[in-house]
C-alpha atoms as a PDB file:
ATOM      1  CA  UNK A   1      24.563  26.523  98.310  1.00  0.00           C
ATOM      2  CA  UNK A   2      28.476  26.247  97.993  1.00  0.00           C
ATOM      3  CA  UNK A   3      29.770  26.865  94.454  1.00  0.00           C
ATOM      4  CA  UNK A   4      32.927  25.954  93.078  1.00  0.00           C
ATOM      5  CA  UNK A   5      34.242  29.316  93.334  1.00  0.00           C
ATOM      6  CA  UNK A   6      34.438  28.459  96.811  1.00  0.00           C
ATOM      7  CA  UNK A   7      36.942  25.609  96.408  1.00  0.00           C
ATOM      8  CA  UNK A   8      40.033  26.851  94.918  1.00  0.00           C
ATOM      9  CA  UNK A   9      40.927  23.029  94.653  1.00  0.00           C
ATOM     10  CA  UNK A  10      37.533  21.664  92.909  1.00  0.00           C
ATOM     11  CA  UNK A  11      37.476  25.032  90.749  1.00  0.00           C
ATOM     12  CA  UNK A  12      41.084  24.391  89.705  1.00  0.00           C
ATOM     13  CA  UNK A  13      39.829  20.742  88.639  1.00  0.00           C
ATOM     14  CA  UNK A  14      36.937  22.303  86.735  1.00  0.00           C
ATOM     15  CA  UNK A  15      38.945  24.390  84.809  1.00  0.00           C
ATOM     16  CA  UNK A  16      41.838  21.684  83.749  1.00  0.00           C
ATOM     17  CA  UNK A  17      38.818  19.274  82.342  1.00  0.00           C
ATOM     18  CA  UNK A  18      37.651  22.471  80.410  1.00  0.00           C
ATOM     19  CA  UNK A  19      41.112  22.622  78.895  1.00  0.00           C
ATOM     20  CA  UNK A  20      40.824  18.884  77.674  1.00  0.00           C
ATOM     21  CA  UNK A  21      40.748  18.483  74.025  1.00  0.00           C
ATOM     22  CA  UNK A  22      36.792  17.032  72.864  1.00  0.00           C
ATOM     23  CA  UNK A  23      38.274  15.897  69.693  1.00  0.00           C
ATOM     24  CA  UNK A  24      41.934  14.138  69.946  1.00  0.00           C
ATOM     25  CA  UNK A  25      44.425  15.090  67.175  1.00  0.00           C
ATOM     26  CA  UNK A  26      45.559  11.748  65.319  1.00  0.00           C
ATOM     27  CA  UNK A  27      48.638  11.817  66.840  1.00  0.00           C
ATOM     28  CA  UNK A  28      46.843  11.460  70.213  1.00  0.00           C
ATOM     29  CA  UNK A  29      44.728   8.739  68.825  1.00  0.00           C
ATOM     30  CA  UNK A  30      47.805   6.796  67.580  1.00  0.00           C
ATOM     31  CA  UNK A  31      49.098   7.546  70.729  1.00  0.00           C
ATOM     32  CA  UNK A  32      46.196   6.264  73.043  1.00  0.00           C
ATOM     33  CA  UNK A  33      46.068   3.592  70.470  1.00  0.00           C
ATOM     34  CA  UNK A  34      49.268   2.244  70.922  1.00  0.00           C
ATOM     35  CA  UNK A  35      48.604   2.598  74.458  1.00  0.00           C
ATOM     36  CA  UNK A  36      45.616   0.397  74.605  1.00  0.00           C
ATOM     37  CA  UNK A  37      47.606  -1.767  72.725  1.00  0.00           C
ATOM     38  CA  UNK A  38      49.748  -2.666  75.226  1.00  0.00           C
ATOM     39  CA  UNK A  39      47.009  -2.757  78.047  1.00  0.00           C
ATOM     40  CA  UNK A  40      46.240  -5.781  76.142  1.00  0.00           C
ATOM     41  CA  UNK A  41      49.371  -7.755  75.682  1.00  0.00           C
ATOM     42  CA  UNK A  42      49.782  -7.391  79.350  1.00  0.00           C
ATOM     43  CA  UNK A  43      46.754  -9.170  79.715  1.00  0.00           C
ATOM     44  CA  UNK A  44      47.545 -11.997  77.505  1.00  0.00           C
ATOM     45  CA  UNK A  45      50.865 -12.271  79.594  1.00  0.00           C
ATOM     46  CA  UNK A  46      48.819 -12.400  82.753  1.00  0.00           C
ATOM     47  CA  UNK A  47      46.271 -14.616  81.300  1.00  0.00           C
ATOM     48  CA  UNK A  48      48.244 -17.186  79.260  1.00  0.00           C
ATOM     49  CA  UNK A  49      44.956 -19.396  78.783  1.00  0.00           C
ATOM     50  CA  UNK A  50      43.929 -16.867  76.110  1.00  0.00           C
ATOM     51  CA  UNK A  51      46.718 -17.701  74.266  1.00  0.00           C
ATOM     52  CA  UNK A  52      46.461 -21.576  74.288  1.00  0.00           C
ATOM     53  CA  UNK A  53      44.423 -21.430  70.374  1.00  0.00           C
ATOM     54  CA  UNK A  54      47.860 -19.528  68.680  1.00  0.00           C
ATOM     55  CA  UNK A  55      50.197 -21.347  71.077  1.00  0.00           C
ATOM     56  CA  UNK A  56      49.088 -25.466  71.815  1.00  0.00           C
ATOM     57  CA  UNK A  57      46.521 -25.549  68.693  1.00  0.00           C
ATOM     58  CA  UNK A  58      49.306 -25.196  65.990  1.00  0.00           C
ATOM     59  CA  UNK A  59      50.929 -28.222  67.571  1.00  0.00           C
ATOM     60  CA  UNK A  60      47.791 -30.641  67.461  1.00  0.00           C
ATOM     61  CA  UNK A  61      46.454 -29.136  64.342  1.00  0.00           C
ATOM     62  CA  UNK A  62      49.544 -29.686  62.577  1.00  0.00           C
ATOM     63  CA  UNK A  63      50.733 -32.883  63.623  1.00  0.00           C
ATOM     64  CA  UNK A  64      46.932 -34.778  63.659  1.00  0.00           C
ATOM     65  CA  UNK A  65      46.204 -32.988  60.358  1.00  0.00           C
ATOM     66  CA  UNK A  66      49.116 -33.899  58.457  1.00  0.00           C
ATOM     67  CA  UNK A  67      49.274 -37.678  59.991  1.00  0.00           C
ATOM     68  CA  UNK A  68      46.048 -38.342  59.021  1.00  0.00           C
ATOM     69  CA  UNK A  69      45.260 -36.917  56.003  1.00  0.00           C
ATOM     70  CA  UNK A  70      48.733 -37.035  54.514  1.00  0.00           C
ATOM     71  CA  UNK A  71      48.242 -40.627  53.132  1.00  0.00           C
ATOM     72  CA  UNK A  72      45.246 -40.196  52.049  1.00  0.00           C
ATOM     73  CA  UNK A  73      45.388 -37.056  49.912  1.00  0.00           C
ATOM     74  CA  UNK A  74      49.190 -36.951  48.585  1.00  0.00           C
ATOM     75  CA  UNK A  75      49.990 -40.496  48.958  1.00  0.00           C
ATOM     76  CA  UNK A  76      52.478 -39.174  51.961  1.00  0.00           C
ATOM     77  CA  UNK A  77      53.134 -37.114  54.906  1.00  0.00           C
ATOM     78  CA  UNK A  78      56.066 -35.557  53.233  1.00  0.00           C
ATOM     79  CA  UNK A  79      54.302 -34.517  50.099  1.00  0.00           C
ATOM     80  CA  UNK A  80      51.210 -33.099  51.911  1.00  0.00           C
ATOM     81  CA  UNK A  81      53.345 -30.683  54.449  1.00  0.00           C
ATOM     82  CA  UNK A  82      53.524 -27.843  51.624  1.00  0.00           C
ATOM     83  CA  UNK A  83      49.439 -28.308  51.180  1.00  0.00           C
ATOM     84  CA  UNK A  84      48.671 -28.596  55.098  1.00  0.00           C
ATOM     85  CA  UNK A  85      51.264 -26.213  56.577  1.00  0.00           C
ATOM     86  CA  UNK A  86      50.074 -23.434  54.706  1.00  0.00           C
ATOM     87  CA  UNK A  87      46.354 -24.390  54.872  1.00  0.00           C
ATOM     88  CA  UNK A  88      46.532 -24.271  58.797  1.00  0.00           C
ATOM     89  CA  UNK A  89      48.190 -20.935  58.917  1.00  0.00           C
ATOM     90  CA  UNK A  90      45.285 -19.530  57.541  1.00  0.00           C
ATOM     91  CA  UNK A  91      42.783 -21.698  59.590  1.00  0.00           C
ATOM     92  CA  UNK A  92      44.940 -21.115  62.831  1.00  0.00           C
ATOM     93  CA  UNK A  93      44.691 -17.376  61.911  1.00  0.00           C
ATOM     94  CA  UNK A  94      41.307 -17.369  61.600  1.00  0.00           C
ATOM     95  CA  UNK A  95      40.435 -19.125  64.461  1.00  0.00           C
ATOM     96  CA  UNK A  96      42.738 -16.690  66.734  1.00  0.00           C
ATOM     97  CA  UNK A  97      40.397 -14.055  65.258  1.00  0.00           C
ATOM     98  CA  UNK A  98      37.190 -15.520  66.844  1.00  0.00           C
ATOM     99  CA  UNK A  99      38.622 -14.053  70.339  1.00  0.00           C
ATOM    100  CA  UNK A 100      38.353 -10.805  69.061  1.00  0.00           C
ATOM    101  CA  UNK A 101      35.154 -10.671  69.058  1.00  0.00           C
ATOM    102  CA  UNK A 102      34.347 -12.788  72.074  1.00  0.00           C
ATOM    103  CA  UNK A 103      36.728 -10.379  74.164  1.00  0.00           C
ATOM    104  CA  UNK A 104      35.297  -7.388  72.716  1.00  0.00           C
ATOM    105  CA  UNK A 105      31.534  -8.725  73.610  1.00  0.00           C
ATOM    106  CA  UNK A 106      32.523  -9.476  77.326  1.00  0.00           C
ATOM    107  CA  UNK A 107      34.822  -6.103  78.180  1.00  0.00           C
ATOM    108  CA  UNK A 108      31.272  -4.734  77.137  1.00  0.00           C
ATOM    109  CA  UNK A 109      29.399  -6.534  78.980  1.00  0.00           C
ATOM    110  CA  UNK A 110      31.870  -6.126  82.214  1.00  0.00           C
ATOM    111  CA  UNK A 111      31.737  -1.887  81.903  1.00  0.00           C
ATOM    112  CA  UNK A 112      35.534  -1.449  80.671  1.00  0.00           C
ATOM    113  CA  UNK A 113      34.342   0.415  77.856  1.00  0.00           C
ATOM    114  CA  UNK A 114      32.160   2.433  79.913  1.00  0.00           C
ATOM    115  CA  UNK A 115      35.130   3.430  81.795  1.00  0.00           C
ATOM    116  CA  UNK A 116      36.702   4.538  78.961  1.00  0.00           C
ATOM    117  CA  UNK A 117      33.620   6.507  78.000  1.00  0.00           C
ATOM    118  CA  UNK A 118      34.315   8.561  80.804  1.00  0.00           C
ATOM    119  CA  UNK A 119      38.027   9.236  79.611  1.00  0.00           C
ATOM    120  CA  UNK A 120      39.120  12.085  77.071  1.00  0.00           C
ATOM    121  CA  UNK A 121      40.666   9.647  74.919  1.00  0.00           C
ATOM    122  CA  UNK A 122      39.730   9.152  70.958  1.00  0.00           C
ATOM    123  CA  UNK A 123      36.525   6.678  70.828  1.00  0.00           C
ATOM    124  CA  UNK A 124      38.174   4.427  68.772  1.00  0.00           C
ATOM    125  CA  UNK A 125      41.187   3.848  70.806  1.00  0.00           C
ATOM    126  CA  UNK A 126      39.582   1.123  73.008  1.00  0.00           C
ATOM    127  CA  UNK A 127      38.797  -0.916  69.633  1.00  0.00           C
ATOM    128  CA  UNK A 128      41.579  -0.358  67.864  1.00  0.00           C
ATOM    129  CA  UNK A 129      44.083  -1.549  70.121  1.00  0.00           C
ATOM    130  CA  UNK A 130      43.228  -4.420  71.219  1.00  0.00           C
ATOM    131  CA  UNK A 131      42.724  -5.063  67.554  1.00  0.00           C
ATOM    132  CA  UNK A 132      46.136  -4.339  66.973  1.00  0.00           C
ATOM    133  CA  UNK A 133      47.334  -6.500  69.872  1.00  0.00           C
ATOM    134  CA  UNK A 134      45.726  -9.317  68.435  1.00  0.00           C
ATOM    135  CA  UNK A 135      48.410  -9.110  65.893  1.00  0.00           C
ATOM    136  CA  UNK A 136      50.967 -10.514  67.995  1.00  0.00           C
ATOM    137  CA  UNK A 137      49.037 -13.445  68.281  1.00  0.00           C
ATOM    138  CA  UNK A 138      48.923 -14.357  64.554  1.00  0.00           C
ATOM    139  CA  UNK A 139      52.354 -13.878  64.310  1.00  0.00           C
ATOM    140  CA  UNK A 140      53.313 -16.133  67.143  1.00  0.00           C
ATOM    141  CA  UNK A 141      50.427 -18.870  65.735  1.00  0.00           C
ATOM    142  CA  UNK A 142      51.940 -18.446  62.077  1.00  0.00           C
ATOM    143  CA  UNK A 143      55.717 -18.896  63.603  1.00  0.00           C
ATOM    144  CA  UNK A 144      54.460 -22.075  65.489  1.00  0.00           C
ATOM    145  CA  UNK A 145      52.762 -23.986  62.471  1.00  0.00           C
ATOM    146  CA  UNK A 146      55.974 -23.210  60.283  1.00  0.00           C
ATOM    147  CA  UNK A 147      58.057 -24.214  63.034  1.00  0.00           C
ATOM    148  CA  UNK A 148      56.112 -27.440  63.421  1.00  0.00           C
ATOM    149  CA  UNK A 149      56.195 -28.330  59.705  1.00  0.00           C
ATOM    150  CA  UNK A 150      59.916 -27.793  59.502  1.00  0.00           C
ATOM    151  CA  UNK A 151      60.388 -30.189  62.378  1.00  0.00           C
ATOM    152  CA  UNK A 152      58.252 -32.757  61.010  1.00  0.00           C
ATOM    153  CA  UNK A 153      60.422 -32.925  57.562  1.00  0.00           C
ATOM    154  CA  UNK A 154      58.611 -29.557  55.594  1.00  0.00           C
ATOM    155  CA  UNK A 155      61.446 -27.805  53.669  1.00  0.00           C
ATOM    156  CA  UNK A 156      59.642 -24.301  52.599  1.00  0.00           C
ATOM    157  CA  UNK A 157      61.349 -23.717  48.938  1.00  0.00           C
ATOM    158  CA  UNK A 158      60.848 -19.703  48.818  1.00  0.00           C
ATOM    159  CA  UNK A 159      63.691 -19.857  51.883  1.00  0.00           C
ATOM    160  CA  UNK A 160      63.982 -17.692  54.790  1.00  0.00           C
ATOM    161  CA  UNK A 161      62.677 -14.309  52.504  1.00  0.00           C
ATOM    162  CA  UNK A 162      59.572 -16.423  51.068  1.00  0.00           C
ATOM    163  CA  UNK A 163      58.668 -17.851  54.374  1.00  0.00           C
ATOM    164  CA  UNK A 164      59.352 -13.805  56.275  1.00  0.00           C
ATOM    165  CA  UNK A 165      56.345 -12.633  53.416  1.00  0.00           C
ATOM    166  CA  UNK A 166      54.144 -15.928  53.996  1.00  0.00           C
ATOM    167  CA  UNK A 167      54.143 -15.215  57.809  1.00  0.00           C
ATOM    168  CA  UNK A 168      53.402 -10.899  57.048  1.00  0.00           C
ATOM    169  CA  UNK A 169      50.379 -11.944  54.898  1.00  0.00           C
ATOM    170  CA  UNK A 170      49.276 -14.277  57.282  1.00  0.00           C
ATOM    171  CA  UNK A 171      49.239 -11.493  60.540  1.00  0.00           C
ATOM    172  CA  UNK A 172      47.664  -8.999  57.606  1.00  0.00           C
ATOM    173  CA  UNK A 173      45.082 -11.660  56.522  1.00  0.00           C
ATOM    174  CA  UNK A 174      44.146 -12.148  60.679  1.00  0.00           C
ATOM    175  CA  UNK A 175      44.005  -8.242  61.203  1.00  0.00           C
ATOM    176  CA  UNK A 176      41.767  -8.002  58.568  1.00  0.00           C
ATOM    177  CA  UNK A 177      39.258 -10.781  59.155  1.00  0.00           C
ATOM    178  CA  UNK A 178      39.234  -9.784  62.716  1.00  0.00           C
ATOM    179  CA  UNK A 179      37.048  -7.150  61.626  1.00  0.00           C
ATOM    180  CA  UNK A 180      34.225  -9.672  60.892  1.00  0.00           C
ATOM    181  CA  UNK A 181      34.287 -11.406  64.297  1.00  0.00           C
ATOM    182  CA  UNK A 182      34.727  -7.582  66.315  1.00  0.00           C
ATOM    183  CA  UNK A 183      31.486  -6.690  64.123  1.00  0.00           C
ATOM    184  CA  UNK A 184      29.692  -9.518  65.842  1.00  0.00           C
ATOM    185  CA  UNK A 185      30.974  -8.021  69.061  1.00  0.00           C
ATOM    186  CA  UNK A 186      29.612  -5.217  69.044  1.00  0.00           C
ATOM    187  CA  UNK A 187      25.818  -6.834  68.266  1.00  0.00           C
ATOM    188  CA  UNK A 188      25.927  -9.628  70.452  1.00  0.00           C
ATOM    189  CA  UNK A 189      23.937  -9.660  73.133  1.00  0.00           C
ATOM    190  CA  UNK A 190      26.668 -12.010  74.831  1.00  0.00           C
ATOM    191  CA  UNK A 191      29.933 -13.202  74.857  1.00  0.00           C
ATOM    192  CA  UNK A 192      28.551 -17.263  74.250  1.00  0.00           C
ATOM    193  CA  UNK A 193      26.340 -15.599  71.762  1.00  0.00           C
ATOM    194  CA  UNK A 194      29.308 -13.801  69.860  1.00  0.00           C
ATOM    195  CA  UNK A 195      31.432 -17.350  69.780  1.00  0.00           C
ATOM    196  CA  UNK A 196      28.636 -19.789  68.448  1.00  0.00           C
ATOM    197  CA  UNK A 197      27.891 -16.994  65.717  1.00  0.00           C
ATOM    198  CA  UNK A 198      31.941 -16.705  64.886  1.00  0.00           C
ATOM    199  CA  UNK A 199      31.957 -20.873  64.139  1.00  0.00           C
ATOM    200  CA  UNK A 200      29.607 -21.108  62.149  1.00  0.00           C
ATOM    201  CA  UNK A 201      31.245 -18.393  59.716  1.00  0.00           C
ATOM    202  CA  UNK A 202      34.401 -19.401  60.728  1.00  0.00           C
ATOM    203  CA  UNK A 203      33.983 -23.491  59.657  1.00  0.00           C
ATOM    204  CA  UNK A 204      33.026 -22.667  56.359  1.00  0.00           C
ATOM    205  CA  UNK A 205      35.791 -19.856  55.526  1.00  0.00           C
ATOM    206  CA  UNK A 206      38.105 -22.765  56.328  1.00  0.00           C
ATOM    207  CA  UNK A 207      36.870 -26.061  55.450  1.00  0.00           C
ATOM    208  CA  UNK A 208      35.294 -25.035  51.971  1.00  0.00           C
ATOM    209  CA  UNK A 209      38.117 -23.413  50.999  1.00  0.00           C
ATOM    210  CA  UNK A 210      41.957 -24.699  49.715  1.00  0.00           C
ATOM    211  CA  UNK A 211      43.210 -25.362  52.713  1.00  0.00           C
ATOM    212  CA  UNK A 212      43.279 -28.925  53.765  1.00  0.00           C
ATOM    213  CA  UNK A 213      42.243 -30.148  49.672  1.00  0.00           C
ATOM    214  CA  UNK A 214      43.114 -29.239  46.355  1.00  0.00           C
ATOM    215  CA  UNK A 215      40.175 -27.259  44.923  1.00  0.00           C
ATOM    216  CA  UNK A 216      40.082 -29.456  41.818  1.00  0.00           C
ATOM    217  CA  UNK A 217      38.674 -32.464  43.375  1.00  0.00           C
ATOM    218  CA  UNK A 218      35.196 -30.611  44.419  1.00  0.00           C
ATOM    219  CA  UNK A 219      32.156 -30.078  42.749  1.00  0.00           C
ATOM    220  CA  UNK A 220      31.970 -27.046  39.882  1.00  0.00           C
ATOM    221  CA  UNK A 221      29.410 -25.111  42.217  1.00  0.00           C
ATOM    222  CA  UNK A 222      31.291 -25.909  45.461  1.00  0.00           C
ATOM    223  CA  UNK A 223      35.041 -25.230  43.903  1.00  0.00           C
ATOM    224  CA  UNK A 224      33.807 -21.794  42.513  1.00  0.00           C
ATOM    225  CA  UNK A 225      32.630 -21.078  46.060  1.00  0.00           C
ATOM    226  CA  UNK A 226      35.941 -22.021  47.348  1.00  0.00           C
ATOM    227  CA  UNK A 227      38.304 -20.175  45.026  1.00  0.00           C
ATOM    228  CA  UNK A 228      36.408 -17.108  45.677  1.00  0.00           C
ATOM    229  CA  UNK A 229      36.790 -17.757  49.320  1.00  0.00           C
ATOM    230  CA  UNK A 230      38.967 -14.755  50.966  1.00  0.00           C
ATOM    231  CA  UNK A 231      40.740 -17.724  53.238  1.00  0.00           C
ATOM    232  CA  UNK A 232      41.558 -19.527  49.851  1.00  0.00           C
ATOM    233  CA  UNK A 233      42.672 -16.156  48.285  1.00  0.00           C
ATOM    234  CA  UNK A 234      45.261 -15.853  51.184  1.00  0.00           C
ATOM    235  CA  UNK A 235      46.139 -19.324  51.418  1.00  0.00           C
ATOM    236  CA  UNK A 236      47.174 -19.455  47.803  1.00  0.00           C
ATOM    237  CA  UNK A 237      49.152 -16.509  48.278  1.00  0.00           C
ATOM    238  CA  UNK A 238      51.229 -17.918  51.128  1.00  0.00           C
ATOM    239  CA  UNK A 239      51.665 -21.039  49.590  1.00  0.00           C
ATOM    240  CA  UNK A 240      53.390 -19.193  46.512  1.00  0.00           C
ATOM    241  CA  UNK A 241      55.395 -17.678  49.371  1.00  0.00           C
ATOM    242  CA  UNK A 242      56.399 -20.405  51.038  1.00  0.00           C
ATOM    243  CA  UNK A 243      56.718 -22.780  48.665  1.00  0.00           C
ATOM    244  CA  UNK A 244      58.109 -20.835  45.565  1.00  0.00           C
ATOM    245  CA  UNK A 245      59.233 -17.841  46.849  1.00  0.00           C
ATOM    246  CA  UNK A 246      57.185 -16.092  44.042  1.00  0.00           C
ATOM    247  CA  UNK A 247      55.345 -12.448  44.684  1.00  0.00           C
ATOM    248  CA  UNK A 248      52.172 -14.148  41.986  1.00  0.00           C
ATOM    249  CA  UNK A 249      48.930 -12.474  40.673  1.00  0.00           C
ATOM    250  CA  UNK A 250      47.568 -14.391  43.275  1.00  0.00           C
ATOM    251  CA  UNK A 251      49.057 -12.264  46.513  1.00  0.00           C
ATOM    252  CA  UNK A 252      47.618  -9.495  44.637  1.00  0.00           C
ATOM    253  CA  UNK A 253      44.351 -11.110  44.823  1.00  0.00           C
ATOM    254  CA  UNK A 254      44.212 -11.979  47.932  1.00  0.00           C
ATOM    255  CA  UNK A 255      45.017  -8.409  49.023  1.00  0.00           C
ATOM    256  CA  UNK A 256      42.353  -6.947  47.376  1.00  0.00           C
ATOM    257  CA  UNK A 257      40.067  -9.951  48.848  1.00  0.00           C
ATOM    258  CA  UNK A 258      41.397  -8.243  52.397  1.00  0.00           C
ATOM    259  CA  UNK A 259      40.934  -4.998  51.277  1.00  0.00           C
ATOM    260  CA  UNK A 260      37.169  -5.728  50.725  1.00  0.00           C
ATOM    261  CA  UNK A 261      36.425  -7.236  53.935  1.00  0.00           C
ATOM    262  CA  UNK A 262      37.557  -4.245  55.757  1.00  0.00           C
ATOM    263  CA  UNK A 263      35.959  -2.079  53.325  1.00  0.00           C
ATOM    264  CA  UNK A 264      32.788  -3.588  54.569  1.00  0.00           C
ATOM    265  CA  UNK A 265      33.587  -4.675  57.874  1.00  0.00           C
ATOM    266  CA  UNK A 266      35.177  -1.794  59.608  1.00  0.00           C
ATOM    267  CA  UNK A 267      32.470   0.557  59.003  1.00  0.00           C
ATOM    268  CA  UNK A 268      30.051  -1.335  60.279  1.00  0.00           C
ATOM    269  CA  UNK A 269      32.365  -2.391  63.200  1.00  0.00           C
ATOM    270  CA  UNK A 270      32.987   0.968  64.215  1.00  0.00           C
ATOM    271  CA  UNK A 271      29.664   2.214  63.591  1.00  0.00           C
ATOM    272  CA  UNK A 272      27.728  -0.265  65.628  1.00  0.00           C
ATOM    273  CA  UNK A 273      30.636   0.084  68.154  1.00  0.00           C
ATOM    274  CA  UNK A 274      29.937   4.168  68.008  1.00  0.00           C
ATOM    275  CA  UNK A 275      26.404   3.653  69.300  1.00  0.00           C
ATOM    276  CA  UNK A 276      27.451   1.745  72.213  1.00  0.00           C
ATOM    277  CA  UNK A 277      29.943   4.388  73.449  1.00  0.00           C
END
């Protein structure tokens, strides 16, 4: 039987994968983080149809939105743009987070992450990346819908500072709630599966919350729903942004609302995630 001894060459390959690190440092997991990263951007560049929820929804959202609810809600278009632009930030955000967790489920199910498996990088590198790709994508949906808005007449009153925070929170906020939808990732059994099961959390985060209505105008049982509601939390805190330029209790709370949801999510994301790899 030969042996490796035998082939300087395949012995010499032996011997560099015994000199691989089993556990990267965290500077190598940054690193093979950041790396991942940008695996993923290129792919948005080379498919720009992932990109058409942060790029052409902003545009109809906005402009459909605030045409025809503006009359009906504030009496005008101009007086609902504060209300509407900053509601659909944080619905646009959240919907951009859905394809987390859809293009999580179907790299899975296509064997990229069992190619990975078979690399001596960190474990969490492959989901961590493309998590933190994703954030380019909430800050070019959160640019649009301002951008939008101030075309349309919107004059944000916190100024160029007020709207720079509003837009931070809002790629924060997206980050974090990603962490729900990459959970259902990783325990669906498919990518459809993974998308109808994002909706239906993702329709009532938005449309029970602050973002299109007041919260005053609901029901006591609904409205306490809705001001608990992590998207209102956020919402709230980029209208005070936006709109007043004021750092309020209320970015505080919606913060700590973040904070919780990756408290809870990201274990369970990266556990569930664990057992696949």
């Amino acid at each position: 039987m030969t042996t490796a001894l035998e082939h300087p060459a395949m012995a010499q390959t032996l011997a560099g994968l015994d000199d691989l690190p089993s556990h990267p440092s965290l500077a190598e997991t940054l690193s093979q983080t950041m790396t991942l990263a940008w695996r993923a951007t290129m792919k948005m560049r080379r498919n720009f149809e992932q990109m058409f929820d942060v790029t052409i929804q902003p545009l109809l959202f906005t402009a459909m939105f605030a045409y025809i609810f503006g009359g009906a809600i504030s009496g005008d278009v101009d007086a609902y743009l504060p209300l509407i632009i900053t509601g659909l930030i944080g619905q646009t955000v959240l919907t951009a987070c859905i394809a987390t967790g859809v293009q999580l489920r179907e790299d899975m199910d296509k064997g990229v992450f069992d190619r990975f498996k078979s690399l001596p990088i960190a474990r969490i590198a492959p989901l961590a990346g493309p998590m933190l790709a994703d954030m380019l994508r909430y800050l070019i949906a959160s640019v649009l819908t301002f951008g939008v808005g101030i075309a349309m007449g919107y004059r944000p009153g916190g100024g160029p500072l007020g709207v720079a925070g509003a837009i931070l929170l809002a790629v924060l906020a997206g980050w974090s709630l990603a962490w729900i939808f990459a959970w259902f990732g990783t325990v669906g059994r498919n990518a459809q599966g993974v998308q109808g099961i994002s909706l239906m959390v993702m329709f009532p985060l938005t449309f029970l919350s602050n973002a299109f209505v007041p919260t005053q105008t609901m029901p006591s049982w609904l409205r306490a729903f809705a001001d608990a509601n992590p998207v209102s939390l956020v919402i709230t805190a980029i209208r005070d942004l936006a709109n007043d330029g004021a750092v309020t209790a209320h970015v505080g709370w919606a913060f700590l609302g973040l904070a919780v949801v990756v408290a809870v999510f990201a274990p369970l994301t990266v556990r569930s995630y664990s057992r696949r790899m």
